[in-house]
C-alpha atoms as a PDB file:
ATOM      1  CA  UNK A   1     -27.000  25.554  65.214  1.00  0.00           C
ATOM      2  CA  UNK A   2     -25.539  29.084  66.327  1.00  0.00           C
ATOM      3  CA  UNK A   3     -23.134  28.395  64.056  1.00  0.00           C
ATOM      4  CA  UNK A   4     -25.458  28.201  60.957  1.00  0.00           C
ATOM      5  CA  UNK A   5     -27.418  31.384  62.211  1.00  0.00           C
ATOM      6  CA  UNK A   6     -23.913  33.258  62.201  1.00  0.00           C
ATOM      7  CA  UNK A   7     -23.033  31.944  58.332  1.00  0.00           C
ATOM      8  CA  UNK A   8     -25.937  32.709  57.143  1.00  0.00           C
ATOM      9  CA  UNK A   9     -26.787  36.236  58.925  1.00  0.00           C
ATOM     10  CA  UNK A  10     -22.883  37.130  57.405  1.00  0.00           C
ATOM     11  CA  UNK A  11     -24.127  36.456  53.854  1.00  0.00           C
ATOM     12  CA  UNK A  12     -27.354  38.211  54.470  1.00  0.00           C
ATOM     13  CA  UNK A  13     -25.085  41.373  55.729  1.00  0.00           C
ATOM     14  CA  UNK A  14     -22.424  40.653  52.805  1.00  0.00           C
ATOM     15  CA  UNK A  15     -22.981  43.457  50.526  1.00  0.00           C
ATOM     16  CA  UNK A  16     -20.942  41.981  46.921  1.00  0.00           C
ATOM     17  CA  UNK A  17     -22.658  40.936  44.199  1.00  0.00           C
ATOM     18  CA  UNK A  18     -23.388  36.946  42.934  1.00  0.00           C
ATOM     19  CA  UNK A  19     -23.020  38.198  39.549  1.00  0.00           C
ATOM     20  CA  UNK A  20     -19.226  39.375  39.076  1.00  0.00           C
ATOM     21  CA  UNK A  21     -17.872  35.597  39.284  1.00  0.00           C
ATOM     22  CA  UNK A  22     -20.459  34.625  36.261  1.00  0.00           C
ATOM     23  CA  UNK A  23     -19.228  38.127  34.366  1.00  0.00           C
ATOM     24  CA  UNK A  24     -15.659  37.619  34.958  1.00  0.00           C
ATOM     25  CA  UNK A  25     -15.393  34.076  33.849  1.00  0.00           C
ATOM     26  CA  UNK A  26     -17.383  34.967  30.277  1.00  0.00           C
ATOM     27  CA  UNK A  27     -15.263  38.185  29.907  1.00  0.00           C
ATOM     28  CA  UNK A  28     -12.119  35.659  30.693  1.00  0.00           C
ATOM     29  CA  UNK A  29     -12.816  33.305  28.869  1.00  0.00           C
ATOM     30  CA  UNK A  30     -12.887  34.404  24.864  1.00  0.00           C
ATOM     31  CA  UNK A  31     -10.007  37.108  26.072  1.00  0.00           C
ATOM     32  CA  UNK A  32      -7.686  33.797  27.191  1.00  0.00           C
ATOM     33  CA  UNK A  33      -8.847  32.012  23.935  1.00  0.00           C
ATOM     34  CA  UNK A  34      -7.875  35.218  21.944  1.00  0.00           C
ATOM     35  CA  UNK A  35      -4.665  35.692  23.749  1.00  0.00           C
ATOM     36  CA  UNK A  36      -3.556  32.478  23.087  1.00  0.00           C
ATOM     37  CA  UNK A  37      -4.429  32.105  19.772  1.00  0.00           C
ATOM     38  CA  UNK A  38      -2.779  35.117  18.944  1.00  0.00           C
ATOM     39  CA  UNK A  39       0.061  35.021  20.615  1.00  0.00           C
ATOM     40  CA  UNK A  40       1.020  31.284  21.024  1.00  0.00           C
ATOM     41  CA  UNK A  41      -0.602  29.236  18.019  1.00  0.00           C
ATOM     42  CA  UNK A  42      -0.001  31.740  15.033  1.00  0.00           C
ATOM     43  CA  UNK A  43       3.519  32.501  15.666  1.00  0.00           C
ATOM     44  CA  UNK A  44       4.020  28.478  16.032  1.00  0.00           C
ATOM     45  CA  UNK A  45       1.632  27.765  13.035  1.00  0.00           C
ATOM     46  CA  UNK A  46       3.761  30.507  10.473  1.00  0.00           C
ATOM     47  CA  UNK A  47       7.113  29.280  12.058  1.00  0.00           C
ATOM     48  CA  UNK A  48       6.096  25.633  10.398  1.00  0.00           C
ATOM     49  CA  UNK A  49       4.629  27.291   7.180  1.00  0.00           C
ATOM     50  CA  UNK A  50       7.287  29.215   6.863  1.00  0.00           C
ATOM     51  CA  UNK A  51       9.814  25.893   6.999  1.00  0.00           C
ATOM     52  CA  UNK A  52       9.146  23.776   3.831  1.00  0.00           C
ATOM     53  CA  UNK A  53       9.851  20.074   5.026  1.00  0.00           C
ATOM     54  CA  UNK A  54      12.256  17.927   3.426  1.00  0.00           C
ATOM     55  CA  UNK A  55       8.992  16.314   2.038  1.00  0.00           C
ATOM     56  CA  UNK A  56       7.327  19.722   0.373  1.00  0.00           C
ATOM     57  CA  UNK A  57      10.881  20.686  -0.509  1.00  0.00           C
ATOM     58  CA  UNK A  58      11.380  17.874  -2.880  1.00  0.00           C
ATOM     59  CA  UNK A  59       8.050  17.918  -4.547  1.00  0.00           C
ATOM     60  CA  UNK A  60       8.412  21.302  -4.983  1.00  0.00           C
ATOM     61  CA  UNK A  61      12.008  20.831  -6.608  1.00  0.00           C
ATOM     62  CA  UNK A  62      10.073  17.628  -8.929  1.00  0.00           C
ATOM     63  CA  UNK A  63       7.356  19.516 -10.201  1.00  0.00           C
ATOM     64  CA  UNK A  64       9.925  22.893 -11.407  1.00  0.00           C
ATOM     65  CA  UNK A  65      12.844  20.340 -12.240  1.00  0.00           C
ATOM     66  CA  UNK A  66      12.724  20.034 -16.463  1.00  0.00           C
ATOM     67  CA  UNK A  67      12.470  15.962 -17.035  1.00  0.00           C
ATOM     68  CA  UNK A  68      12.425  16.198 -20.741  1.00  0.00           C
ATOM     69  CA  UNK A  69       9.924  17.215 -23.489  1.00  0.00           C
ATOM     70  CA  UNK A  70       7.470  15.126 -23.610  1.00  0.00           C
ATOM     71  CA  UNK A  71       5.283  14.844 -26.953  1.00  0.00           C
ATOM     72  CA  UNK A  72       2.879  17.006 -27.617  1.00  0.00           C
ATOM     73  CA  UNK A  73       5.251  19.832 -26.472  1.00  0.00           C
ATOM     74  CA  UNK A  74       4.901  19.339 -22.602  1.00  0.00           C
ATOM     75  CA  UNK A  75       5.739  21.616 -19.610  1.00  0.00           C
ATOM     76  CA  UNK A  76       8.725  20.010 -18.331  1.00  0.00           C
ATOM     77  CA  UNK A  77       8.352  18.269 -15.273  1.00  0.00           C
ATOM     78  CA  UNK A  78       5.984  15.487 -14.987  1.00  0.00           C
ATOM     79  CA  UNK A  79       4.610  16.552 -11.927  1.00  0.00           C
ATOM     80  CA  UNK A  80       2.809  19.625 -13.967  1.00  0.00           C
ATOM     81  CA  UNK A  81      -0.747  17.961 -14.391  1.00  0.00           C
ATOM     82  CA  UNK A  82      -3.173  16.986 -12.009  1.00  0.00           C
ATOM     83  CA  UNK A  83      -3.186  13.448 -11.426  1.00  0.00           C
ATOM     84  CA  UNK A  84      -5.944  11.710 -12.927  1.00  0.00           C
ATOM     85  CA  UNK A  85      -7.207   8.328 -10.834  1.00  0.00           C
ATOM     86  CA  UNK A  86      -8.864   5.062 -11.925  1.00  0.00           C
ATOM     87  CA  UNK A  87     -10.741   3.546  -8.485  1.00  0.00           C
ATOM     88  CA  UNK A  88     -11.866   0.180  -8.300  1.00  0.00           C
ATOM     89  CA  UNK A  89     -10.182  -1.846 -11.741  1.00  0.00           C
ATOM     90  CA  UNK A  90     -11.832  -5.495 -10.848  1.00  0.00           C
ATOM     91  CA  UNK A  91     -10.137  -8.501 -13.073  1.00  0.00           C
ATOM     92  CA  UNK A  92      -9.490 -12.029 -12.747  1.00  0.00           C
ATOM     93  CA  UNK A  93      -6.422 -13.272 -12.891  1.00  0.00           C
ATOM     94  CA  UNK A  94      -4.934 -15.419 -14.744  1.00  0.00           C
ATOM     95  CA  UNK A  95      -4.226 -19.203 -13.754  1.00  0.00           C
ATOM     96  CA  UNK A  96      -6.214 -20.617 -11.091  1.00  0.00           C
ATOM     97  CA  UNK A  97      -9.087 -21.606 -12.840  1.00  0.00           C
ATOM     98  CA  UNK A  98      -9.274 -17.883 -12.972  1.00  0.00           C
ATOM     99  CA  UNK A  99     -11.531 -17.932  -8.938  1.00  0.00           C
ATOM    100  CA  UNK A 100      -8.967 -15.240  -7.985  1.00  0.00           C
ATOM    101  CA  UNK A 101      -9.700 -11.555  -8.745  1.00  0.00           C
ATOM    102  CA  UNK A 102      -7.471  -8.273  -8.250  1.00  0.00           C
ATOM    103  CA  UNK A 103      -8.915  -4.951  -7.592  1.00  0.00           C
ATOM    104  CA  UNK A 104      -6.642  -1.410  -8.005  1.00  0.00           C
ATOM    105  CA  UNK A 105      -6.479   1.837  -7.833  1.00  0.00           C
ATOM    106  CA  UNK A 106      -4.600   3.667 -10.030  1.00  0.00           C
ATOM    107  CA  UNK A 107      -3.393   7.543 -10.518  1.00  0.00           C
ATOM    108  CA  UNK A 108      -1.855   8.597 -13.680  1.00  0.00           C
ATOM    109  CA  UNK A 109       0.276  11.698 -14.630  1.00  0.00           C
ATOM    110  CA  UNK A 110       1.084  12.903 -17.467  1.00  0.00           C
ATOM    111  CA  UNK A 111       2.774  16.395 -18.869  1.00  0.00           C
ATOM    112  CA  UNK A 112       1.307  17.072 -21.768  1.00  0.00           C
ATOM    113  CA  UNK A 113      -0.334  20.139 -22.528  1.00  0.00           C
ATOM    114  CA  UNK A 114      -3.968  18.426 -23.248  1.00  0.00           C
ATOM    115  CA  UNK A 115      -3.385  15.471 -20.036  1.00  0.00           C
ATOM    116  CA  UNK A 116      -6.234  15.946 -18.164  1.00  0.00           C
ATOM    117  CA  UNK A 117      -8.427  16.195 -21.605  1.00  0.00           C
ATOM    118  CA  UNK A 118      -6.857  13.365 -23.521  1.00  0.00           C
ATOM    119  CA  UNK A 119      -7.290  10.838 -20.881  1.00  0.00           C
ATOM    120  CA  UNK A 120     -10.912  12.384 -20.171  1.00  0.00           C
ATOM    121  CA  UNK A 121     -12.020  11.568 -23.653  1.00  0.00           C
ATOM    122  CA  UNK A 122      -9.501   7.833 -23.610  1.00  0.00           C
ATOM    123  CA  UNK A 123     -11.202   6.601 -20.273  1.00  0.00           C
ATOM    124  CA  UNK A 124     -12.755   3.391 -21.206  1.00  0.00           C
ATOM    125  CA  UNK A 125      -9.990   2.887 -23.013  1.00  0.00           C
ATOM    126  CA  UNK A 126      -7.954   2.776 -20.537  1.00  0.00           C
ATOM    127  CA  UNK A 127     -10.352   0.769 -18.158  1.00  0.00           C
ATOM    128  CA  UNK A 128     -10.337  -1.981 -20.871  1.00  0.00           C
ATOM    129  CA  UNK A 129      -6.424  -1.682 -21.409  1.00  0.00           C
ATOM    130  CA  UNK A 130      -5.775  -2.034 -17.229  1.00  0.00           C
ATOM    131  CA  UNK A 131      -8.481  -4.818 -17.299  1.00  0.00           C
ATOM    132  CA  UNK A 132      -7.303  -6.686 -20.004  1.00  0.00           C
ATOM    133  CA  UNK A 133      -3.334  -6.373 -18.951  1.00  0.00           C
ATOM    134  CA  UNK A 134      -4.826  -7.138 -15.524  1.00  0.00           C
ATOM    135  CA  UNK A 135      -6.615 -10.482 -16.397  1.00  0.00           C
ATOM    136  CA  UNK A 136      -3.460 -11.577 -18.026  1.00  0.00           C
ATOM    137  CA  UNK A 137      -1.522 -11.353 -15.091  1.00  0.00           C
ATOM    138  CA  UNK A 138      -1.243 -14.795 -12.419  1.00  0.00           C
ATOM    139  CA  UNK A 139      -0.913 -15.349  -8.901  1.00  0.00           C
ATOM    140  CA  UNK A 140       2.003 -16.614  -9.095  1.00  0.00           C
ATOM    141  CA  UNK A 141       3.827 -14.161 -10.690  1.00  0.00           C
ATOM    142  CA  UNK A 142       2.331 -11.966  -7.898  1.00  0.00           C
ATOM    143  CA  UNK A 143       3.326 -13.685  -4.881  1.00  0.00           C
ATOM    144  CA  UNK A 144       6.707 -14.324  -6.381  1.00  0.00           C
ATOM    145  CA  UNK A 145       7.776 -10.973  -5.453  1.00  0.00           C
ATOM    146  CA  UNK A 146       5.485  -8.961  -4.729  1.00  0.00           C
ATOM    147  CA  UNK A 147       7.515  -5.503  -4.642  1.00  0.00           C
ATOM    148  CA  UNK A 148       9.032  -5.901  -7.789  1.00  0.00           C
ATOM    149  CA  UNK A 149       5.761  -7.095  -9.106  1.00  0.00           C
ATOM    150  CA  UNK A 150       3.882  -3.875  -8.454  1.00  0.00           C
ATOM    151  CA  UNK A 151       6.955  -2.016 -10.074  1.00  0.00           C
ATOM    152  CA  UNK A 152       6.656  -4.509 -13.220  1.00  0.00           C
ATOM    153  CA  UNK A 153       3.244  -4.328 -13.150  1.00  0.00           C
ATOM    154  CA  UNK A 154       3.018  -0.421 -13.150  1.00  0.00           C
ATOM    155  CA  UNK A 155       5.394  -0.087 -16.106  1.00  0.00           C
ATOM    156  CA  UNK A 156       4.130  -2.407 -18.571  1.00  0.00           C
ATOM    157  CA  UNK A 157       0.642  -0.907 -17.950  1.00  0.00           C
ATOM    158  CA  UNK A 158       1.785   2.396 -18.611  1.00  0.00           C
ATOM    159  CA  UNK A 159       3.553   1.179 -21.657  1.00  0.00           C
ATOM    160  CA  UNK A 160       0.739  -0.400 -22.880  1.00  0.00           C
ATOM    161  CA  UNK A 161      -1.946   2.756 -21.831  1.00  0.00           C
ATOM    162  CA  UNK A 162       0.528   4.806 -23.566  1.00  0.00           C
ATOM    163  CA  UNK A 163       0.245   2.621 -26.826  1.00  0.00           C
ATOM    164  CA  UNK A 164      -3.587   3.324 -27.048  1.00  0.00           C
ATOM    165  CA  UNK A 165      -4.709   5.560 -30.242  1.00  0.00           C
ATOM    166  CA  UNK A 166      -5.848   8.579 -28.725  1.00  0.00           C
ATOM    167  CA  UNK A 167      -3.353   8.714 -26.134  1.00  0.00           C
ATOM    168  CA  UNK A 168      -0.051   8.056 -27.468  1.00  0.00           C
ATOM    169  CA  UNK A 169       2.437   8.358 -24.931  1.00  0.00           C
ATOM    170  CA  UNK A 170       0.676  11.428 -22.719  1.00  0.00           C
ATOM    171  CA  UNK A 171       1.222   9.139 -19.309  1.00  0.00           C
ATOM    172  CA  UNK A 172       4.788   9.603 -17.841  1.00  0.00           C
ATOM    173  CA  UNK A 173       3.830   8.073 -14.641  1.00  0.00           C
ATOM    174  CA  UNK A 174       1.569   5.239 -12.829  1.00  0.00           C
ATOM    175  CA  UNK A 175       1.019   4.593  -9.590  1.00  0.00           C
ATOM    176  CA  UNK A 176      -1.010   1.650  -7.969  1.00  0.00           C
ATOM    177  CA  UNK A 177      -2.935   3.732  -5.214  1.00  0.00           C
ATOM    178  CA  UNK A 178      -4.274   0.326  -4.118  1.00  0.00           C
ATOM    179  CA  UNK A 179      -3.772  -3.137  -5.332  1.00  0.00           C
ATOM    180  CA  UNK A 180      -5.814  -6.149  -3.471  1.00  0.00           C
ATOM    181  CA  UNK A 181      -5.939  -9.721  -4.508  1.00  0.00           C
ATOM    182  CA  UNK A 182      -9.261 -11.427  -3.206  1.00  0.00           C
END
């Protein structure tokens, strides 16, 4: 019991203040954050900006590289328009007492001048176009191989989006984004 008495009469005598470990820890506190931030995460995060990756690099190089002039007097590359993207195509296929549907995505790009516009004002057409090739399409044929299926798949539909009045030819490149067979 002494003991206690002596602690405590110490503390009583003890002339520093409660309030400097509370001030120094929210002085510390943003200054560390700061430091570090400054110091240690911006140099790292310019260093990787600053280094295109062998991905960027190559996208970079596809959308400057001149692929041909397209009609309707195009930029060059095909990687110059924004990609436009179809979500959700539903179809039955064909075969199989036609119970089996597919469902895609699509994104297509095109380098004409007008892309973005023409397939704006073409969209149903092109909904009826991916449905129709779509529904024509079996199973089968899918399952055969289903890699060079998707390839097949995405070139004939682009040959036959391209083929639409109102369009003709704009899309240089499809893409299935998704492609599900329920």
């Amino acid at each position: 019991m002494n003991s206690l008495k002596g602690i405590l009469s110490l503390r009583k005598n003890s002339k520093g203040n409660a309030l400097i470990p509370i001030i120094v820890v929210i002085v510390a506190t943003p200054l560390l954050t700061y430091v570090m931030f400054e110091f240690v995460m911006m140099p790292r995060m310019k260093k990787m900006l600053a280094e295109p990756s062998h991905g960027e690099h190559a996208a970079g190089a596809h959308a400057e590289g001149d692929h041909g002039d397209k009609k309707g007097g195009g930029h060059g590359g095909h990687g110059a328009a924004t990609p436009k993207t179809f979500e959700r195509i539903t179809a039955n296929l064909a075969g199989e007492h036609r119970t089996r549907f597919i469902i895609v995505d699509f994104s297509l790009y095109g380098s004409h001048d007008h892309f973005e516009t023409i397939i704006d004002e073409n969209k149903a057409k092109i909904q009826h176009a991916a449905i129709s090739y779509l529904s024509s399409v079996s199973l089968k044929e899918i399952n055969d191989n289903r890699q060079a299926m998707h390839d097949k798949m995405s070139k004939e539909l682009k040959r036959q989006l391209n083929q639409q009045p109102g369009i003709d030819g704009a899309i240089d490149e499809l893409y299935f984004t998704a492609f599900n067979i329920q």
